[in-house]
N, C-alpha and C. Protein backbone atom coordinates (compact mmCIF):
# COMPACT_ATOMS: atom_id res chain seq x y z
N UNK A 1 0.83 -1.18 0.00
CA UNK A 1 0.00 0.00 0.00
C UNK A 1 0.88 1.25 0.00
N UNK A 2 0.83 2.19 -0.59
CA UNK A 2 1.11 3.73 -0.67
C UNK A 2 -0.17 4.78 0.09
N UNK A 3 0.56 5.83 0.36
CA UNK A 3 -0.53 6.79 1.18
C UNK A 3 -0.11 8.05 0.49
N UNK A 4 -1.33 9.05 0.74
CA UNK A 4 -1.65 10.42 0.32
C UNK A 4 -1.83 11.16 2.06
N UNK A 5 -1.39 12.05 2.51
CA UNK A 5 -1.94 12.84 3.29
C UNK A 5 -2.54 13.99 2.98
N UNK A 6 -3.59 14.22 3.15
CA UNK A 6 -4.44 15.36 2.99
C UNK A 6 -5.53 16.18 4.00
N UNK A 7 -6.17 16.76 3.96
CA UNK A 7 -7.11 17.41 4.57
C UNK A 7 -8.36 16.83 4.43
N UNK A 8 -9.68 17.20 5.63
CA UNK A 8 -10.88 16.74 5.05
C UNK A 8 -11.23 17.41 3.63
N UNK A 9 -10.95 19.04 3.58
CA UNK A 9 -11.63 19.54 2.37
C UNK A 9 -11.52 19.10 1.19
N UNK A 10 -9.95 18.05 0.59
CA UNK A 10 -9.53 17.59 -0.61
C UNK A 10 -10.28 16.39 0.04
N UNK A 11 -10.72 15.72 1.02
CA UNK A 11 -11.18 14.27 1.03
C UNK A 11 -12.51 14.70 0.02
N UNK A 12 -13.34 15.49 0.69
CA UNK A 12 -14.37 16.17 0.51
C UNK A 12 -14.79 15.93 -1.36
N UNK A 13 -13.94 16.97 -1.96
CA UNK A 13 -13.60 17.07 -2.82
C UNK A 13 -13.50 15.69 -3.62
N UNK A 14 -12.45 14.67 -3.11
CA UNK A 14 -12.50 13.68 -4.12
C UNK A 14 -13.61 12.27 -4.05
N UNK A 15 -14.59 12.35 -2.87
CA UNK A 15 -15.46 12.16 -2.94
C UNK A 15 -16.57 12.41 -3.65
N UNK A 16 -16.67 13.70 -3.52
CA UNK A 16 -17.49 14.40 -5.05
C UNK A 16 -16.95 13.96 -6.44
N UNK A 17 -15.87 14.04 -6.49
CA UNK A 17 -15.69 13.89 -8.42
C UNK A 17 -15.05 12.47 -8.59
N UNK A 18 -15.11 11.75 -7.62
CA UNK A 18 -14.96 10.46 -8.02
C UNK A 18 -13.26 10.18 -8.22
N UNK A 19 -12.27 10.60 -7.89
CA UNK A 19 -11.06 10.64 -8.13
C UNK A 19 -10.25 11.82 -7.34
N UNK A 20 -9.28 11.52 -6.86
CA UNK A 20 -8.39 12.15 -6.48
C UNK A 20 -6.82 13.07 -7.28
N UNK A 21 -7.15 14.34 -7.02
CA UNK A 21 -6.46 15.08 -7.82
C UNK A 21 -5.49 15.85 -6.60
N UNK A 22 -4.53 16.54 -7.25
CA UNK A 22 -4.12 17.57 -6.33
C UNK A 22 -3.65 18.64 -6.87
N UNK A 23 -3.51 20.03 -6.39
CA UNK A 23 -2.30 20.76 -7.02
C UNK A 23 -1.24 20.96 -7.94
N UNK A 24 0.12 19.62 -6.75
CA UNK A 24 0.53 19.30 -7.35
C UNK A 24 0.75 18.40 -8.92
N UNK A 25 -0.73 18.10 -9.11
CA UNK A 25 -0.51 17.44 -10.51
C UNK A 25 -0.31 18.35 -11.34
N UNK A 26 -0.76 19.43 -11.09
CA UNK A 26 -0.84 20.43 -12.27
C UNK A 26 0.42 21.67 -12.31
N UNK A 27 1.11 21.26 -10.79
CA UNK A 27 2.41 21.84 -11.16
C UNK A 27 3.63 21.75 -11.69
N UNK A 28 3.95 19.92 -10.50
CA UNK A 28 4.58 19.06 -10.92
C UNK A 28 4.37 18.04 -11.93
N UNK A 29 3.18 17.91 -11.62
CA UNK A 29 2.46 16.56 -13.02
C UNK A 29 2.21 15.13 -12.98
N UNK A 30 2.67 15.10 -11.28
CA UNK A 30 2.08 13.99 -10.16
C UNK A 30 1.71 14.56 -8.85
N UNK A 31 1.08 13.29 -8.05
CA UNK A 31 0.69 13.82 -6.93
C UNK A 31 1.57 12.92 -6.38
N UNK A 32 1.98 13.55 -4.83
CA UNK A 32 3.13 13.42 -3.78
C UNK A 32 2.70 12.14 -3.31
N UNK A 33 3.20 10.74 -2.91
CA UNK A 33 2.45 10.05 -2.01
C UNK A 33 3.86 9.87 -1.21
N UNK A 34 3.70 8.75 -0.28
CA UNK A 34 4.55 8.01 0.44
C UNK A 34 4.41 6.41 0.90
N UNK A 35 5.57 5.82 1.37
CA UNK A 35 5.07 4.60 2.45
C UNK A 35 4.72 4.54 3.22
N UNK A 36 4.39 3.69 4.08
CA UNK A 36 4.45 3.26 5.50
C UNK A 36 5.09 3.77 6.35
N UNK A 37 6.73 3.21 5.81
CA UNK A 37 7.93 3.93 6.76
C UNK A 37 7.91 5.56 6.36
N UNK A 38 7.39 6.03 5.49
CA UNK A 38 7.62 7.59 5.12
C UNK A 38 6.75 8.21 5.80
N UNK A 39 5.47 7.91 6.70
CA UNK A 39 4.63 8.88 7.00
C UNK A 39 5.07 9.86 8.10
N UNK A 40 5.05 9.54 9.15
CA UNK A 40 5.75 9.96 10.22
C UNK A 40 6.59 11.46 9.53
N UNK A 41 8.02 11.12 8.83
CA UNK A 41 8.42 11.91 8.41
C UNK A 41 7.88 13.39 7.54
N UNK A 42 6.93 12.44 7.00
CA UNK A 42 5.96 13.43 6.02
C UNK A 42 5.07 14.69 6.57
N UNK A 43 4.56 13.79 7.45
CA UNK A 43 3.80 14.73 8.62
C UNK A 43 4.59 15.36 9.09
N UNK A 44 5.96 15.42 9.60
CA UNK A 44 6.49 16.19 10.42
C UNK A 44 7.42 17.30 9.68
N UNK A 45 7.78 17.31 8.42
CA UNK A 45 8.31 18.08 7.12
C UNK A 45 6.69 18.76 6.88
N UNK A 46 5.47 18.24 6.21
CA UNK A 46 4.33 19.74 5.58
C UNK A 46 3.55 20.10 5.97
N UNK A 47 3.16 19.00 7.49
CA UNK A 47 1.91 19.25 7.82
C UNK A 47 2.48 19.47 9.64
N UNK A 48 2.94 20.13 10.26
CA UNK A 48 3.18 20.68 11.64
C UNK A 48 1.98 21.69 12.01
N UNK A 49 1.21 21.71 13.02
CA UNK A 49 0.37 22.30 13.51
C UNK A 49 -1.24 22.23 12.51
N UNK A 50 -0.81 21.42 11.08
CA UNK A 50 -2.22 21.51 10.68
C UNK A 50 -3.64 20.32 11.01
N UNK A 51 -4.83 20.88 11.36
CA UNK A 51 -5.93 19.52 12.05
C UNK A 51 -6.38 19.27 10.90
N UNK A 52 -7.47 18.02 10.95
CA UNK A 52 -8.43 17.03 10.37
C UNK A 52 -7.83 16.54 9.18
N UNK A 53 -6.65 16.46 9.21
CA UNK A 53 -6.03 15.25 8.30
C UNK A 53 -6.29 14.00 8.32
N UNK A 54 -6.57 13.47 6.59
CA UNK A 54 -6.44 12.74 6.20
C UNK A 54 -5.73 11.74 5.87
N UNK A 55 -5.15 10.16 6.29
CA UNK A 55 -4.20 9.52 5.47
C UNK A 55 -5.59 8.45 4.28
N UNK A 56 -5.09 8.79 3.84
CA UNK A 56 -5.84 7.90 2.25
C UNK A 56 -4.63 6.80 2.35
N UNK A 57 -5.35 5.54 2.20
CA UNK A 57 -4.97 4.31 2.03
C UNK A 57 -4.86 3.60 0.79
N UNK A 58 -4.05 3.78 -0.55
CA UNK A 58 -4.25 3.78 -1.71
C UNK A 58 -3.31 2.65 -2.56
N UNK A 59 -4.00 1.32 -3.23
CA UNK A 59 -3.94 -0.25 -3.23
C UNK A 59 -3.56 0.07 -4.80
N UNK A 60 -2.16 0.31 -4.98
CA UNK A 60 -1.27 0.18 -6.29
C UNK A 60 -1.14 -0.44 -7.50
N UNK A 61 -2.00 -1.50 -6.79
CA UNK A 61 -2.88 -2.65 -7.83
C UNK A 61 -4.11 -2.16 -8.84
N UNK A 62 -4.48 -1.18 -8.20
CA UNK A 62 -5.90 -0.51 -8.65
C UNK A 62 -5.69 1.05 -9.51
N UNK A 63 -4.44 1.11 -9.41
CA UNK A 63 -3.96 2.30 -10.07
C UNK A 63 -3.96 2.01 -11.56
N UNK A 64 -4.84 3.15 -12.49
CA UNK A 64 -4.49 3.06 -13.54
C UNK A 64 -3.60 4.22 -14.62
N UNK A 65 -2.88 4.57 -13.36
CA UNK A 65 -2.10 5.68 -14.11
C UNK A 65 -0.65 5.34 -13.55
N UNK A 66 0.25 5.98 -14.46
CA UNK A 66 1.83 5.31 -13.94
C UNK A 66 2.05 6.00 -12.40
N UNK A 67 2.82 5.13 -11.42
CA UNK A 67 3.80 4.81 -10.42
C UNK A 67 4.97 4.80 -10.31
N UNK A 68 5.63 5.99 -10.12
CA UNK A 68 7.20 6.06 -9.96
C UNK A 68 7.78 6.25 -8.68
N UNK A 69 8.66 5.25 -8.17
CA UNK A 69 9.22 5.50 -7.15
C UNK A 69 10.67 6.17 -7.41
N UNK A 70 10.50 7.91 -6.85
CA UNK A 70 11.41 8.62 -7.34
C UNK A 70 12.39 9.22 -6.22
N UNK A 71 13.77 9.45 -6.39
CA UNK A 71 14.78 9.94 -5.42
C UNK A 71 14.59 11.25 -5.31
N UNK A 72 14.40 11.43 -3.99
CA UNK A 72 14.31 12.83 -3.30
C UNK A 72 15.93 13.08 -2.76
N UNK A 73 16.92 14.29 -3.73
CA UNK A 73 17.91 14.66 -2.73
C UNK A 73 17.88 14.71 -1.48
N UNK A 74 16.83 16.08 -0.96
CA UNK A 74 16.31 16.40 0.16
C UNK A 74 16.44 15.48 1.16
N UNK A 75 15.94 14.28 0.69
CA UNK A 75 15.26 12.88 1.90
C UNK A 75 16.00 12.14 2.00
N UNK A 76 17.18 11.91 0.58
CA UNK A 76 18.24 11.00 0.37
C UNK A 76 17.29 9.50 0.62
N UNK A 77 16.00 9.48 0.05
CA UNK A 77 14.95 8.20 -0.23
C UNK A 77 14.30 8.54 -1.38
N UNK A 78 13.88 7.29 -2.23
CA UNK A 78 12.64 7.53 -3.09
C UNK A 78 11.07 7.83 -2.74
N UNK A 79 10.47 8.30 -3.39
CA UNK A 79 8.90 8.60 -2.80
C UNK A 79 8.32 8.22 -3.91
N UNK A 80 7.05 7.48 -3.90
CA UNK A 80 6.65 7.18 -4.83
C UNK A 80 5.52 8.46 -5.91
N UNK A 81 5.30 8.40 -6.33
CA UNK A 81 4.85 9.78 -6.82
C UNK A 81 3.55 9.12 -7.90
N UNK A 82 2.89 9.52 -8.59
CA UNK A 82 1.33 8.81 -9.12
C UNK A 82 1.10 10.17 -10.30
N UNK A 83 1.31 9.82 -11.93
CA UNK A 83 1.32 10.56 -12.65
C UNK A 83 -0.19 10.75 -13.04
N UNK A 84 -0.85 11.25 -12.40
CA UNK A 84 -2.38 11.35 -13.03
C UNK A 84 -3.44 11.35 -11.70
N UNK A 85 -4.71 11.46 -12.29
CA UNK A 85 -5.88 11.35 -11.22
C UNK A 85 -6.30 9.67 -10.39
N UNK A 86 -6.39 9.66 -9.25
CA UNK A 86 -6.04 8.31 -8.60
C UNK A 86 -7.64 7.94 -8.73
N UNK A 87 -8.43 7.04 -9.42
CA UNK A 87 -9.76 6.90 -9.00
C UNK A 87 -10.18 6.51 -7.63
N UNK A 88 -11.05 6.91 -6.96
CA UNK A 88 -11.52 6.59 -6.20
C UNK A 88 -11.80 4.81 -5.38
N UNK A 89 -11.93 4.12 -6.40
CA UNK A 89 -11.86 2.85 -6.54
C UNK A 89 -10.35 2.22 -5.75
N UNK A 90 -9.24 2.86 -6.02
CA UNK A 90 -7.88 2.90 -5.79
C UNK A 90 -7.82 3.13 -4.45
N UNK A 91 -8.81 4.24 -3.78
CA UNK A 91 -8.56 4.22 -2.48
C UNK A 91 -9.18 3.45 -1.53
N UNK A 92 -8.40 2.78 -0.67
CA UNK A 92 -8.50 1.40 -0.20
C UNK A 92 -9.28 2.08 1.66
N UNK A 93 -8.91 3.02 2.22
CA UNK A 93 -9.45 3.53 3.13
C UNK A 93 -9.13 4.98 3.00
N UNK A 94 -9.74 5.55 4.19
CA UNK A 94 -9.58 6.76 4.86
C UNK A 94 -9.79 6.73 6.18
N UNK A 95 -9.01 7.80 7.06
CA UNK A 95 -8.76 7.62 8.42
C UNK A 95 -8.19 9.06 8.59
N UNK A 96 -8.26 9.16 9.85
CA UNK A 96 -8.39 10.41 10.39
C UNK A 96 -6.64 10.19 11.26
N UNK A 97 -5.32 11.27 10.84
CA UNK A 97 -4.58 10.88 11.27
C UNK A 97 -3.70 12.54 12.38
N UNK A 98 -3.04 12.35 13.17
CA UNK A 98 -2.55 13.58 13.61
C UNK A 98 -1.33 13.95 13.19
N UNK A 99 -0.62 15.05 13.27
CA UNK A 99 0.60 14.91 12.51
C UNK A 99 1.48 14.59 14.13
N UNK A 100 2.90 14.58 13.93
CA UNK A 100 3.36 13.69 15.00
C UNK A 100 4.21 15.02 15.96
């Protein structure tokens, strides 16, 4: 499994249109995800002091858009990254998480 952290308002959001988008797709041209072992870190690098986060639980199997696990200088790790809109179908849960 790979994860997305987000807010309720983008949960919100990709509930309505049936797929998950972000920002970043349209800056970078994927959206950001992580692992397991990456969350912790993740939360504690973009999301410090922000509430009602989201971790999206998202089953790689169900992805129909490319998956790159890419090297972050910064992190000196790869992150996997998701070139396109994630359908809804793809997301395997949602859960309410704190940052650390």
């Amino acid at each position: 499994m790979i994860f997305h952290i987000t807010d309720v308002e983008e949960l919100n959001k990709t509930k309505t249109r049936g797929y998950l988008s972000n920002p970043s797709l349209e800056i970078e041209g994927f959206i950001h995800l992580c692992t397991d072992s990456q969350i912790s870190g993740v939360l504690n690098r973009y999301f410090q002091g922000k509430k009602d986060l989201i971790l999206m639980t998202i089953n790689p199997d169900k992805l129909d858009v490319p998956l790159r696990y890419e090297w972050s200088d910064a992190q000196q790790e790869s992150f996997p990254h998701v070139y396109g809109t994630i359908k809804i179908s793809a997301i395997e849960s949602f859960s309410e998480i704190d940052p650390v």
